[in-house]
Protein backbone atom coordinates (compact mmCIF):
# COMPACT_ATOMS: atom_id res chain seq x y z
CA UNK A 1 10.12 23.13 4.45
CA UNK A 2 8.23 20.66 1.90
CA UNK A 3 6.27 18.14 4.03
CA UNK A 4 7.50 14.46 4.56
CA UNK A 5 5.66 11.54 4.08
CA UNK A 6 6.47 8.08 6.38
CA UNK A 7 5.28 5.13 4.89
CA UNK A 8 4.56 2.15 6.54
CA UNK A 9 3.94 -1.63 5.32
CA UNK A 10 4.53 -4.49 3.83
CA UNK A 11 6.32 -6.30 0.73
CA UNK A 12 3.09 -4.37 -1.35
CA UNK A 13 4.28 -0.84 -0.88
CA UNK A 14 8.60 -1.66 -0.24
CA UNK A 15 11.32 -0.29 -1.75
CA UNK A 16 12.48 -2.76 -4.54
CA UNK A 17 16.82 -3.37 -5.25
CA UNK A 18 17.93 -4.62 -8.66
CA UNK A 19 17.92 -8.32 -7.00
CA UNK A 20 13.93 -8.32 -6.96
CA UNK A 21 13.48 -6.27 -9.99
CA UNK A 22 10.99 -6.08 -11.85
CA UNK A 23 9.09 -6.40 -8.27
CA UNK A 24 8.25 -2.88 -7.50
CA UNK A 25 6.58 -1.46 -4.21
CA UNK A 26 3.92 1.13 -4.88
CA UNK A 27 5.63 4.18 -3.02
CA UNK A 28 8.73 3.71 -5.28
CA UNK A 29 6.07 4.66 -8.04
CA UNK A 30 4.65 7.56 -5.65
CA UNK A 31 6.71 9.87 -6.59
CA UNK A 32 5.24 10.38 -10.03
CA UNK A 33 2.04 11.92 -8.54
CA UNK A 34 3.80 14.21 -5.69
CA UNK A 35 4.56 17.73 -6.29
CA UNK A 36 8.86 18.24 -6.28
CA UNK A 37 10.75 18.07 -2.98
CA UNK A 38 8.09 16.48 -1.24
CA UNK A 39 10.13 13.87 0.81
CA UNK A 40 8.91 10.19 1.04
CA UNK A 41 10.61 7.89 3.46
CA UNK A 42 9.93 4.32 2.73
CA UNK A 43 9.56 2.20 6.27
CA UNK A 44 8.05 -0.27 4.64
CA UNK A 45 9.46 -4.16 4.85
CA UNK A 46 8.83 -7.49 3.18
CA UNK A 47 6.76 -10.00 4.93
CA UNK A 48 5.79 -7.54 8.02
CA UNK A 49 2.19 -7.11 9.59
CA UNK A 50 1.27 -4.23 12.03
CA UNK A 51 2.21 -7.00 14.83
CA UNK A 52 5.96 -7.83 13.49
CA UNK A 53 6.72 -4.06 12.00
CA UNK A 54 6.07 -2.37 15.82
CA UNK A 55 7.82 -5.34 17.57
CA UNK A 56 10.95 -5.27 15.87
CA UNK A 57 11.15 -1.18 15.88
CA UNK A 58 10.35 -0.35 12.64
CA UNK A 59 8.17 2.77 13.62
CA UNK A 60 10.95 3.98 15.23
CA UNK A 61 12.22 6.73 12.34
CA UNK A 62 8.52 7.80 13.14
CA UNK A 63 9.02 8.88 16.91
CA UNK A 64 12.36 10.37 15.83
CA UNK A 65 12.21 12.07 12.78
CA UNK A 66 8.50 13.11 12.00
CA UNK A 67 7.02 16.35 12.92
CA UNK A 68 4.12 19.24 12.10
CA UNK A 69 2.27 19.33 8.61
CA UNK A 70 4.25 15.41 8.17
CA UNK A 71 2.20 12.63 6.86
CA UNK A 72 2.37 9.15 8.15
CA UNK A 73 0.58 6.56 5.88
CA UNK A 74 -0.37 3.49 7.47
CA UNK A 75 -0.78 0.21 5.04
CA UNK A 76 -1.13 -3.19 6.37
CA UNK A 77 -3.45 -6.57 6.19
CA UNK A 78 -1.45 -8.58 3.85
CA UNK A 79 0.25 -10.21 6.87
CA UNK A 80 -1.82 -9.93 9.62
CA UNK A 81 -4.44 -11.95 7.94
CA UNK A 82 -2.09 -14.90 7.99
CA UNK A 83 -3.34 -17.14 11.09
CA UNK A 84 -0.62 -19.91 10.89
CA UNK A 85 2.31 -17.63 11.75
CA UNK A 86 1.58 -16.38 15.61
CA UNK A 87 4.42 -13.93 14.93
CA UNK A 88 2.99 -11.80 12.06
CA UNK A 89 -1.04 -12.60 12.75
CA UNK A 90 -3.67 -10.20 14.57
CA UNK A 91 -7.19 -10.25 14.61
CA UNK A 92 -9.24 -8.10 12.04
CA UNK A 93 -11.34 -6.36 14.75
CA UNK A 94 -8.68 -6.88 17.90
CA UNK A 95 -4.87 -6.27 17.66
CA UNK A 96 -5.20 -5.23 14.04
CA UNK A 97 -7.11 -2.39 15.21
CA UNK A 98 -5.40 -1.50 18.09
CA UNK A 99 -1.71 -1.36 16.58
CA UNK A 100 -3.25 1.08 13.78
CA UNK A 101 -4.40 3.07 16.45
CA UNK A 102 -1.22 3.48 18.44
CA UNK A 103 0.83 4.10 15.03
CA UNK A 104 -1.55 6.81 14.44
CA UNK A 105 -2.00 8.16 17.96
CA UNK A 106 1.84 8.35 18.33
CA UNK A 107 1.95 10.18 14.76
CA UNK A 108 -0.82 12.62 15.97
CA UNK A 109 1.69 13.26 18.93
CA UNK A 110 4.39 14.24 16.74
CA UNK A 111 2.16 16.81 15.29
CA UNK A 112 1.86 14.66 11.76
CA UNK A 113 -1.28 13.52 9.82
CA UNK A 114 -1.92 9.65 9.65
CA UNK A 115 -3.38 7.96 6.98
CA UNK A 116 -4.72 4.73 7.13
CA UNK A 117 -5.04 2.82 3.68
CA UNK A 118 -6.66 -0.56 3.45
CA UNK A 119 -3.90 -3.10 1.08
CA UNK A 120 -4.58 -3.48 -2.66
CA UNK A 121 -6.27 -6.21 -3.85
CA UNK A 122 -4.83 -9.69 -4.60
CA UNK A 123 -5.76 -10.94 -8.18
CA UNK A 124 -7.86 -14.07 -8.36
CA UNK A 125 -10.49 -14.95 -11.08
CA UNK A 126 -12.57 -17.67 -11.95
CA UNK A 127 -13.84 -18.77 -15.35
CA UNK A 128 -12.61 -14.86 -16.04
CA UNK A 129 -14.21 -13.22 -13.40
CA UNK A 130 -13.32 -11.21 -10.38
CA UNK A 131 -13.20 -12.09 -7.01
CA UNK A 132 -13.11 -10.15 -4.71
CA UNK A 133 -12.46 -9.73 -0.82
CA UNK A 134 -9.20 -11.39 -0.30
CA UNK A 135 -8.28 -9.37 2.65
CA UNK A 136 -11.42 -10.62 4.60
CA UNK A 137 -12.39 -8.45 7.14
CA UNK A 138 -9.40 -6.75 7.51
CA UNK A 139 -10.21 -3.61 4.83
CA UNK A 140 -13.97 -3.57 6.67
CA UNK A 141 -11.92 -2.89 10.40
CA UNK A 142 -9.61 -0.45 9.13
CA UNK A 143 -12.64 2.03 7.89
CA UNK A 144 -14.30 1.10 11.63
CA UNK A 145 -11.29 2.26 13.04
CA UNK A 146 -10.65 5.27 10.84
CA UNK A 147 -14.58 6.46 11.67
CA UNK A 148 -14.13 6.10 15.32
CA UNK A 149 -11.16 7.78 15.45
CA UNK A 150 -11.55 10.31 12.75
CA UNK A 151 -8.26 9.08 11.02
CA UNK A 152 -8.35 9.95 6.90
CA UNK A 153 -8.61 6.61 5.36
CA UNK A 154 -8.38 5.51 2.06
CA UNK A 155 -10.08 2.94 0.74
CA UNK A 156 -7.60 1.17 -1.76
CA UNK A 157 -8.89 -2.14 -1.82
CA UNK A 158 -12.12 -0.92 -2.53
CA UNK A 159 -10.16 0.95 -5.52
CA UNK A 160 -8.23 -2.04 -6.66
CA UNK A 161 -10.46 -4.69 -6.94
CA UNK A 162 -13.26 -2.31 -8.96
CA UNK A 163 -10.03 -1.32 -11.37
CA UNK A 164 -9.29 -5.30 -11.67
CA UNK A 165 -12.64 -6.44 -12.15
CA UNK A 166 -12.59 -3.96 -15.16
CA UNK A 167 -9.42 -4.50 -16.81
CA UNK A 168 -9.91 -8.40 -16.97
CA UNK A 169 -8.10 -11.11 -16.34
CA UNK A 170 -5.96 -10.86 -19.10
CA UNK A 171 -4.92 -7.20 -19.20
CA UNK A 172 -4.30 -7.06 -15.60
CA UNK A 173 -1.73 -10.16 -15.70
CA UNK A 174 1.43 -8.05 -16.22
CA UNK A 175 0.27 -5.67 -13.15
CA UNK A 176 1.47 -8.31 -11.35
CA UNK A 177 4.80 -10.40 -11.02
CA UNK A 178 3.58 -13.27 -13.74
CA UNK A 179 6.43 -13.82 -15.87
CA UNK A 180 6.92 -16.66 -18.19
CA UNK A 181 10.43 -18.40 -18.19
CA UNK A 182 13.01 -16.47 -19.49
CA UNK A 183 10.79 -13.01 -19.76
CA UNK A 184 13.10 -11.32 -16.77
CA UNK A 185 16.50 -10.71 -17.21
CA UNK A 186 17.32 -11.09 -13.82
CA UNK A 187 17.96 -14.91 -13.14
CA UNK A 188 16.31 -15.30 -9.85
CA UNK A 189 13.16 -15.45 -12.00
CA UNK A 190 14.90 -17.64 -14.75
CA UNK A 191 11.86 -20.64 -14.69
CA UNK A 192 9.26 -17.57 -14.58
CA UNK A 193 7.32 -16.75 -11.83
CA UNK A 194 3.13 -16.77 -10.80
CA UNK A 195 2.65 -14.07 -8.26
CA UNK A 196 -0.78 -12.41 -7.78
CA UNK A 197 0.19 -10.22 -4.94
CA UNK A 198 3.45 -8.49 -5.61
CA UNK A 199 3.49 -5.57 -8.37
CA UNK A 200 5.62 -5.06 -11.69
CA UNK A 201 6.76 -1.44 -11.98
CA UNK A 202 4.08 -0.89 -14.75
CA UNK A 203 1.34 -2.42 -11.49
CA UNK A 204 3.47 0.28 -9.16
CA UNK A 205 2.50 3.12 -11.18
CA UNK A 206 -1.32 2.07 -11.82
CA UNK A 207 -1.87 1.46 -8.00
CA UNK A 208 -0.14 4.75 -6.82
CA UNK A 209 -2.03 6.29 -9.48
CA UNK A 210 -5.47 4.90 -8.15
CA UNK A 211 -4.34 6.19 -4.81
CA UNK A 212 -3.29 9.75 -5.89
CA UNK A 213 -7.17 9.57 -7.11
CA UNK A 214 -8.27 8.97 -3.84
CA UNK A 215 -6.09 11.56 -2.39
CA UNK A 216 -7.39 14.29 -4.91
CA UNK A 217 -10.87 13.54 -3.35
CA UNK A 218 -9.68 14.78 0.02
CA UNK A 219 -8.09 18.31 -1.35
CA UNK A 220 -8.56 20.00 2.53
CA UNK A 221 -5.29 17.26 3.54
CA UNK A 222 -3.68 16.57 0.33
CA UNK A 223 -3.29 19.67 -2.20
CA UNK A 224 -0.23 20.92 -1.01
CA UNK A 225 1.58 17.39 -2.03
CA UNK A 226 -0.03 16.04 -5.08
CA UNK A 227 1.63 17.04 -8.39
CA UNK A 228 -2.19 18.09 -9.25
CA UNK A 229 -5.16 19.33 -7.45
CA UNK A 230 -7.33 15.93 -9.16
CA UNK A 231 -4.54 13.56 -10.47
CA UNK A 232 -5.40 11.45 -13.30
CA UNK A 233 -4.16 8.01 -12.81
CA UNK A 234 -2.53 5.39 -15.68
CA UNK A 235 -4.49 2.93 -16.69
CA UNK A 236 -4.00 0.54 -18.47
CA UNK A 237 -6.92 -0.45 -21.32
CA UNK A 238 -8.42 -3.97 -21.65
């Protein structure tokens, strides 16, 4: 039997209905790098940090439903980093860590591989340059936490913000959901939209393709799912 892969996270990595489209989460564009009947089960939910997504259940399918040679992909900080809501916010180097280490520890005790992956970059430039580290500390704990407890992670923030910073600000607009008024079809974005966080399909397939990359560097735990031993990603040129 082909391997499953659980993914847990936030609105960055969800699984999109025609109400949202063209919003697109990036394991919806997944698919295009994973070899055939390699199963992907989207846990992921809008708005959730590690905090809200293990107090209201959501790792549950994990517990139930995961087992031997599965994968378990772990992406959060989006939410956790936000310090008004008590509900959704953990520290960087406290809670933060410890929930990723329980989500892994209790996918290590089905017998599946966790992967922790740091979130992808928001886009923000000034006078048409790149800034980065909008996540704060949060990418910098997640690697502590993978060294410590020899959990794979990979680094996509690190991976995001390098691809940003050399597309530009104006080729990597439509990555994102920036759409003018009338540009979507769909009339929930009828007066346009500005949203630096939240992908386009075309942004869904360039970030999943930037993390198949980072997968092909680790062959010894990903070979037997990519669609190629060292996937080429899409991107898109300035």
């Amino acid at each position: 039997m082909e391997p499953t892969i659980f993914w847990a996270g936030d609105s960055t990595v969800t699984e999109n209905k025609i109400e949202s489209y063209p919003q697109t989460g990036i394991a919806q564009a997944m698919d295009r790098y994973l070899k055939k009947g390699i199963r992907l089960v989207n846990l992921a939910e809008n708005g959730r940090s590690t905090k809200s997504f293990l107090e209201e259940g959501r790792f549950q399918p994990v517990l139930e439903q995961a087992g031997p040679g599965d994968y378990v992909f772990l992406q959060f900080g989006h939410n956790d980093e936000k310090i008004q809501d008590p509900a959704r916010y953990t520290r960087p180097f406290g809670d933060y860590q410890e929930n990723l280490r329980f989500m892994a520890a209790l996918a290590r005790r089905r017998g599946a591989v966790p992967v922790l992956i740091t979130p992808i970059a928001r886009r923000k430039f000034e006078n048409g340059v790149f800034v980065p580290g909008s996540h704060g500390d949060y990418p910098r704990a997640m690697g502590e936490l993978a060294r410590r407890e020899g959990i794979c992670c990979l680094d996509m923030t690190a991976a995001s913000e390098a691809y940003l910073s050399r597309l530009g600000e104006a080729a990597s607009e439509k990555l994102f959901m920036n759409l003018a008024p009338g540009e979507s079809d769909n009339p929930r974005f009828a007066t346009g939209q500005q949203d630096n966080t939240h992908l386009t399909y075309g942004g869904a397939v360039v970030m999943a393709g930037l993390l198949a990359r980072l997968m092909g560097e680790r062959p010894d735990l990903f070979r037997r799912i990519l669609w190629e031993e060292a996937p080429v990603s899409i991107e898109l040129n300035g």
